[in-house]
C-alpha atoms as a PDB file:
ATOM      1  CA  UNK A   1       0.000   0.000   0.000  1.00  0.00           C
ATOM      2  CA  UNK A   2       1.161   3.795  -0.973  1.00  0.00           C
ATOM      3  CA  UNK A   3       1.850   6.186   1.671  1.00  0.00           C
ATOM      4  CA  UNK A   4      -0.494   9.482   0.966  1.00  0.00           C
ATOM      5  CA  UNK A   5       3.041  11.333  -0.341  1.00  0.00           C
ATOM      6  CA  UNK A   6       3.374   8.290  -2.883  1.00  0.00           C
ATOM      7  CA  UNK A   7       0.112   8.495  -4.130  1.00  0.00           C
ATOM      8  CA  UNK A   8       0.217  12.188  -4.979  1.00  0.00           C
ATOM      9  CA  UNK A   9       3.438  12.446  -6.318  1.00  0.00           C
ATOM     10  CA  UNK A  10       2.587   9.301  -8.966  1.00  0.00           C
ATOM     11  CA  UNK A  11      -0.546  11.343 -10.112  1.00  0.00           C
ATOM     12  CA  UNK A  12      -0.014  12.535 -13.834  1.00  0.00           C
ATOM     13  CA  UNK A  13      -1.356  16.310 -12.672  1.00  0.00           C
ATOM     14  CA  UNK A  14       1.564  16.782  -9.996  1.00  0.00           C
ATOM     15  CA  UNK A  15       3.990  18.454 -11.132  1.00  0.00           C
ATOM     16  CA  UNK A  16       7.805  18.330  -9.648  1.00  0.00           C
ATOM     17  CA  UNK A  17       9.701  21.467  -8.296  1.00  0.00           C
ATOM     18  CA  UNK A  18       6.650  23.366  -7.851  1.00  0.00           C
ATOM     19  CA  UNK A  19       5.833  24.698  -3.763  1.00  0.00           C
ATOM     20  CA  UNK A  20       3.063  27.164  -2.216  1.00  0.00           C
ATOM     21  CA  UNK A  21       5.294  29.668  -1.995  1.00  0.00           C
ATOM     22  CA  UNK A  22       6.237  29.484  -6.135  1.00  0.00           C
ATOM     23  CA  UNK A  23       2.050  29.415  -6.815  1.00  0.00           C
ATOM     24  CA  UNK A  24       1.288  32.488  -3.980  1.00  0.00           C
ATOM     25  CA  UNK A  25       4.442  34.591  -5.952  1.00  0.00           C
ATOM     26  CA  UNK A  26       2.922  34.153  -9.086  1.00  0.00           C
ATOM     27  CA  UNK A  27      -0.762  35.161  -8.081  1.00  0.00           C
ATOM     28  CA  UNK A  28       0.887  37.940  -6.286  1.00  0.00           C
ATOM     29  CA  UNK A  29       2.623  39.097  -9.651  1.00  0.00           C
ATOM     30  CA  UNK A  30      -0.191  38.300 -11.620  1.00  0.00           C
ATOM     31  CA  UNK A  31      -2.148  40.518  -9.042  1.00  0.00           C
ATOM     32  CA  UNK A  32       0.132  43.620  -9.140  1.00  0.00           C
ATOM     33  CA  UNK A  33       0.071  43.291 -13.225  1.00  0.00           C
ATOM     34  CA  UNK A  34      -3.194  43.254 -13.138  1.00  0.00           C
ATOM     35  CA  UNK A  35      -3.768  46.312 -11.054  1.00  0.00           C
ATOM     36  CA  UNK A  36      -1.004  48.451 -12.775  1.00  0.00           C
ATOM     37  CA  UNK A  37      -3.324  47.801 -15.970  1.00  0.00           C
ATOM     38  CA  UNK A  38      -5.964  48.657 -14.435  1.00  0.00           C
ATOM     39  CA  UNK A  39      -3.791  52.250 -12.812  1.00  0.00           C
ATOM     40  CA  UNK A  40      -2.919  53.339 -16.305  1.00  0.00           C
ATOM     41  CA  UNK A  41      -6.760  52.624 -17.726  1.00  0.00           C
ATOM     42  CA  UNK A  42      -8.020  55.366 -15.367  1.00  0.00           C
ATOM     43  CA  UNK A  43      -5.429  57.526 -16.022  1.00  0.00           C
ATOM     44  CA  UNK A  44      -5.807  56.892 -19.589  1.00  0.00           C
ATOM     45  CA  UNK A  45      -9.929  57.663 -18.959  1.00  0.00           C
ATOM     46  CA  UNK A  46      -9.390  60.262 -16.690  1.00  0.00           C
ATOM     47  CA  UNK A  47      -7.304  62.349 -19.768  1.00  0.00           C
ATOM     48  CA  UNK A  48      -9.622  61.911 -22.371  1.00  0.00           C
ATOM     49  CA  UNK A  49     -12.805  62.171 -20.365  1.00  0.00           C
ATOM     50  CA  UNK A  50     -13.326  65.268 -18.681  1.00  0.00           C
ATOM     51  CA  UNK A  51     -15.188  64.732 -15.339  1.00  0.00           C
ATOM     52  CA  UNK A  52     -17.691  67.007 -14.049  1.00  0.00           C
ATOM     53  CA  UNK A  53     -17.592  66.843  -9.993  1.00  0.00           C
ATOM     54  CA  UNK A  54     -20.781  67.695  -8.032  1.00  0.00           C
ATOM     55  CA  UNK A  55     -18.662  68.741  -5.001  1.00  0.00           C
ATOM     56  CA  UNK A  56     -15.777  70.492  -6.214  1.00  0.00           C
ATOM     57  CA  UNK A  57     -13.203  67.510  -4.870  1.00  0.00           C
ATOM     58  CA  UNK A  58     -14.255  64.614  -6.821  1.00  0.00           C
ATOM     59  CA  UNK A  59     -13.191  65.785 -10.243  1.00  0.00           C
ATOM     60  CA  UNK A  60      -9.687  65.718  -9.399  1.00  0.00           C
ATOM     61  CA  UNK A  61      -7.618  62.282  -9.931  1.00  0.00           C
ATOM     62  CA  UNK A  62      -7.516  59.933  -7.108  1.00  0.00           C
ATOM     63  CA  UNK A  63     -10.195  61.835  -5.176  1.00  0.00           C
ATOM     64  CA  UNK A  64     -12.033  58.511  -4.554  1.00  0.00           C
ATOM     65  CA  UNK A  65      -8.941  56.265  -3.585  1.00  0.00           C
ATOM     66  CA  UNK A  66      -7.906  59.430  -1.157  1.00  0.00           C
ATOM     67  CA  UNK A  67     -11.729  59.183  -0.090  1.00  0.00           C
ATOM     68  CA  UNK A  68     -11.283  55.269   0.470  1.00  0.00           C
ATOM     69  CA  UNK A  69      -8.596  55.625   2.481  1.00  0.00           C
ATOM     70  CA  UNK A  70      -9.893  58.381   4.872  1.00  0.00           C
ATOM     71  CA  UNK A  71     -12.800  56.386   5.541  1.00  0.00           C
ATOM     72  CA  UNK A  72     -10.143  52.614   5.940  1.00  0.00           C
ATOM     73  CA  UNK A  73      -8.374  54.940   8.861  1.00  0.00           C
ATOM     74  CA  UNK A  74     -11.577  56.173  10.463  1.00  0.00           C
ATOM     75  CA  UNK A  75     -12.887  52.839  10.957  1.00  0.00           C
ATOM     76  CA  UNK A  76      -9.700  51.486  12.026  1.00  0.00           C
ATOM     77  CA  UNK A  77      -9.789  54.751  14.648  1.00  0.00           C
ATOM     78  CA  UNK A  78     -13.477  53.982  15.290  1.00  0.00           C
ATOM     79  CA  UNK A  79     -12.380  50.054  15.861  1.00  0.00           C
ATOM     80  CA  UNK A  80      -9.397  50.930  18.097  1.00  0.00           C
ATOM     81  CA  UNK A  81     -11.593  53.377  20.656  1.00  0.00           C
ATOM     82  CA  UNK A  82     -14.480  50.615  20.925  1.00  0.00           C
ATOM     83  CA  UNK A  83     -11.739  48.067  21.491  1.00  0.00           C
ATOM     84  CA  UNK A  84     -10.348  50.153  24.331  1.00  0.00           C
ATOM     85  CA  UNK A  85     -14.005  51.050  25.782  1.00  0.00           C
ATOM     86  CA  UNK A  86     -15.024  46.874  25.461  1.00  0.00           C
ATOM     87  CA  UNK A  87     -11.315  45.381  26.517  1.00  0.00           C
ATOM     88  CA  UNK A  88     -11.669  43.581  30.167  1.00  0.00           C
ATOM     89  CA  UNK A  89      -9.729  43.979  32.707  1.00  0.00           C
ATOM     90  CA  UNK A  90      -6.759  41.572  33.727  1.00  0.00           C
ATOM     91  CA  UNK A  91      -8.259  41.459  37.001  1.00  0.00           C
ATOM     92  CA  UNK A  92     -11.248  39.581  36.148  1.00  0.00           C
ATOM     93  CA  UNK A  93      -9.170  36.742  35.801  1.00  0.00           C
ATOM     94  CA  UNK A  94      -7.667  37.088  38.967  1.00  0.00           C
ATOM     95  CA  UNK A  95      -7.875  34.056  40.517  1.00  0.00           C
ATOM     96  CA  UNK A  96      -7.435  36.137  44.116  1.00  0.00           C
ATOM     97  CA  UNK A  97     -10.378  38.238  43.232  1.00  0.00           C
ATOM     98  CA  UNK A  98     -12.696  35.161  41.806  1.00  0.00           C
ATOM     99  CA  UNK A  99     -15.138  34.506  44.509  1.00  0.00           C
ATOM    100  CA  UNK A 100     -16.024  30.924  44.793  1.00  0.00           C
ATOM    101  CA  UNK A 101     -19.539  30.098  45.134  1.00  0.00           C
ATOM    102  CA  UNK A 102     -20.770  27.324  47.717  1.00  0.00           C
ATOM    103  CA  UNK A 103     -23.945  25.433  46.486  1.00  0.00           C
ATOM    104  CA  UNK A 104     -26.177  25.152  49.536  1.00  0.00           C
ATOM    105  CA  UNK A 105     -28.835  21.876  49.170  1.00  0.00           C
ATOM    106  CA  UNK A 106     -27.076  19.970  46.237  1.00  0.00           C
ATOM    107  CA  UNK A 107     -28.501  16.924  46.167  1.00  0.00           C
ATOM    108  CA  UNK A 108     -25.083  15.504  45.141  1.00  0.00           C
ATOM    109  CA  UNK A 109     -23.435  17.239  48.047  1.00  0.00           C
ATOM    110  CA  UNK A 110     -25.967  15.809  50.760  1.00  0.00           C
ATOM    111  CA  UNK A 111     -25.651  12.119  49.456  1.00  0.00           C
ATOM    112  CA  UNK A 112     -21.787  12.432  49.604  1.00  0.00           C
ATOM    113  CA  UNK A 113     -21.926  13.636  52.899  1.00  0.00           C
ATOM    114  CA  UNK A 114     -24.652  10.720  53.919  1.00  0.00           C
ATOM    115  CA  UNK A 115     -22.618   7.869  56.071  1.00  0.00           C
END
């Protein structure tokens, strides 16, 4: 019988030399491509179309991706101050400053104690 390792490397679709890290670098590259395309396509647009901007800002280039970043960091600010408002104290876990609670009239407790 074939050890799991045997068995994949036999099939016909595995290919030798090739890792994670070789398959994640070329999605990353084909990522990066892919967005530099799509960079010089808006630039491209943004020459040969002339925007009109209903509030002044948003005709000029980059306006949104400035505007999607302003509003990343204030939820990341808005995250961090509820974070530090909801945190719990160390404390809490204390095990000094856990009170232990005594069950009075367990049934378990009385038959134990039963001679």
């Amino acid at each position: 019988m074939a050890t799991p390792s045997e068995e994949i490397s036999s099939h016909p679709e595995f290919r030798k030399g090739t890792s994670v890290a070789g398959s994640l670098r070329v999605a990353f590259r084909i990522l990066v491509v892919s967005a530099l395309i799509l960079l010089a396509l808006e630039f491209l647009l943004f020459l040969a179309h002339k925007r009109h901007g209903y509030f002044g800002f948003d005709g000029w280039f980059g306006s949104y991706a400035i505007l999607g970043l302003g509003g990343c960091l204030a939820l990341m600010f808005i995250a961090r101050i509820v974070g530090a408002i909801l945190v719990r104290s160390d404390e809490k876990n204390d095990p000094e400053t856990i009170e232990t609670w005594e069950v009075k009239d367990d049934p378990d407790q009385a038959e134990a104690a039963a001679p």
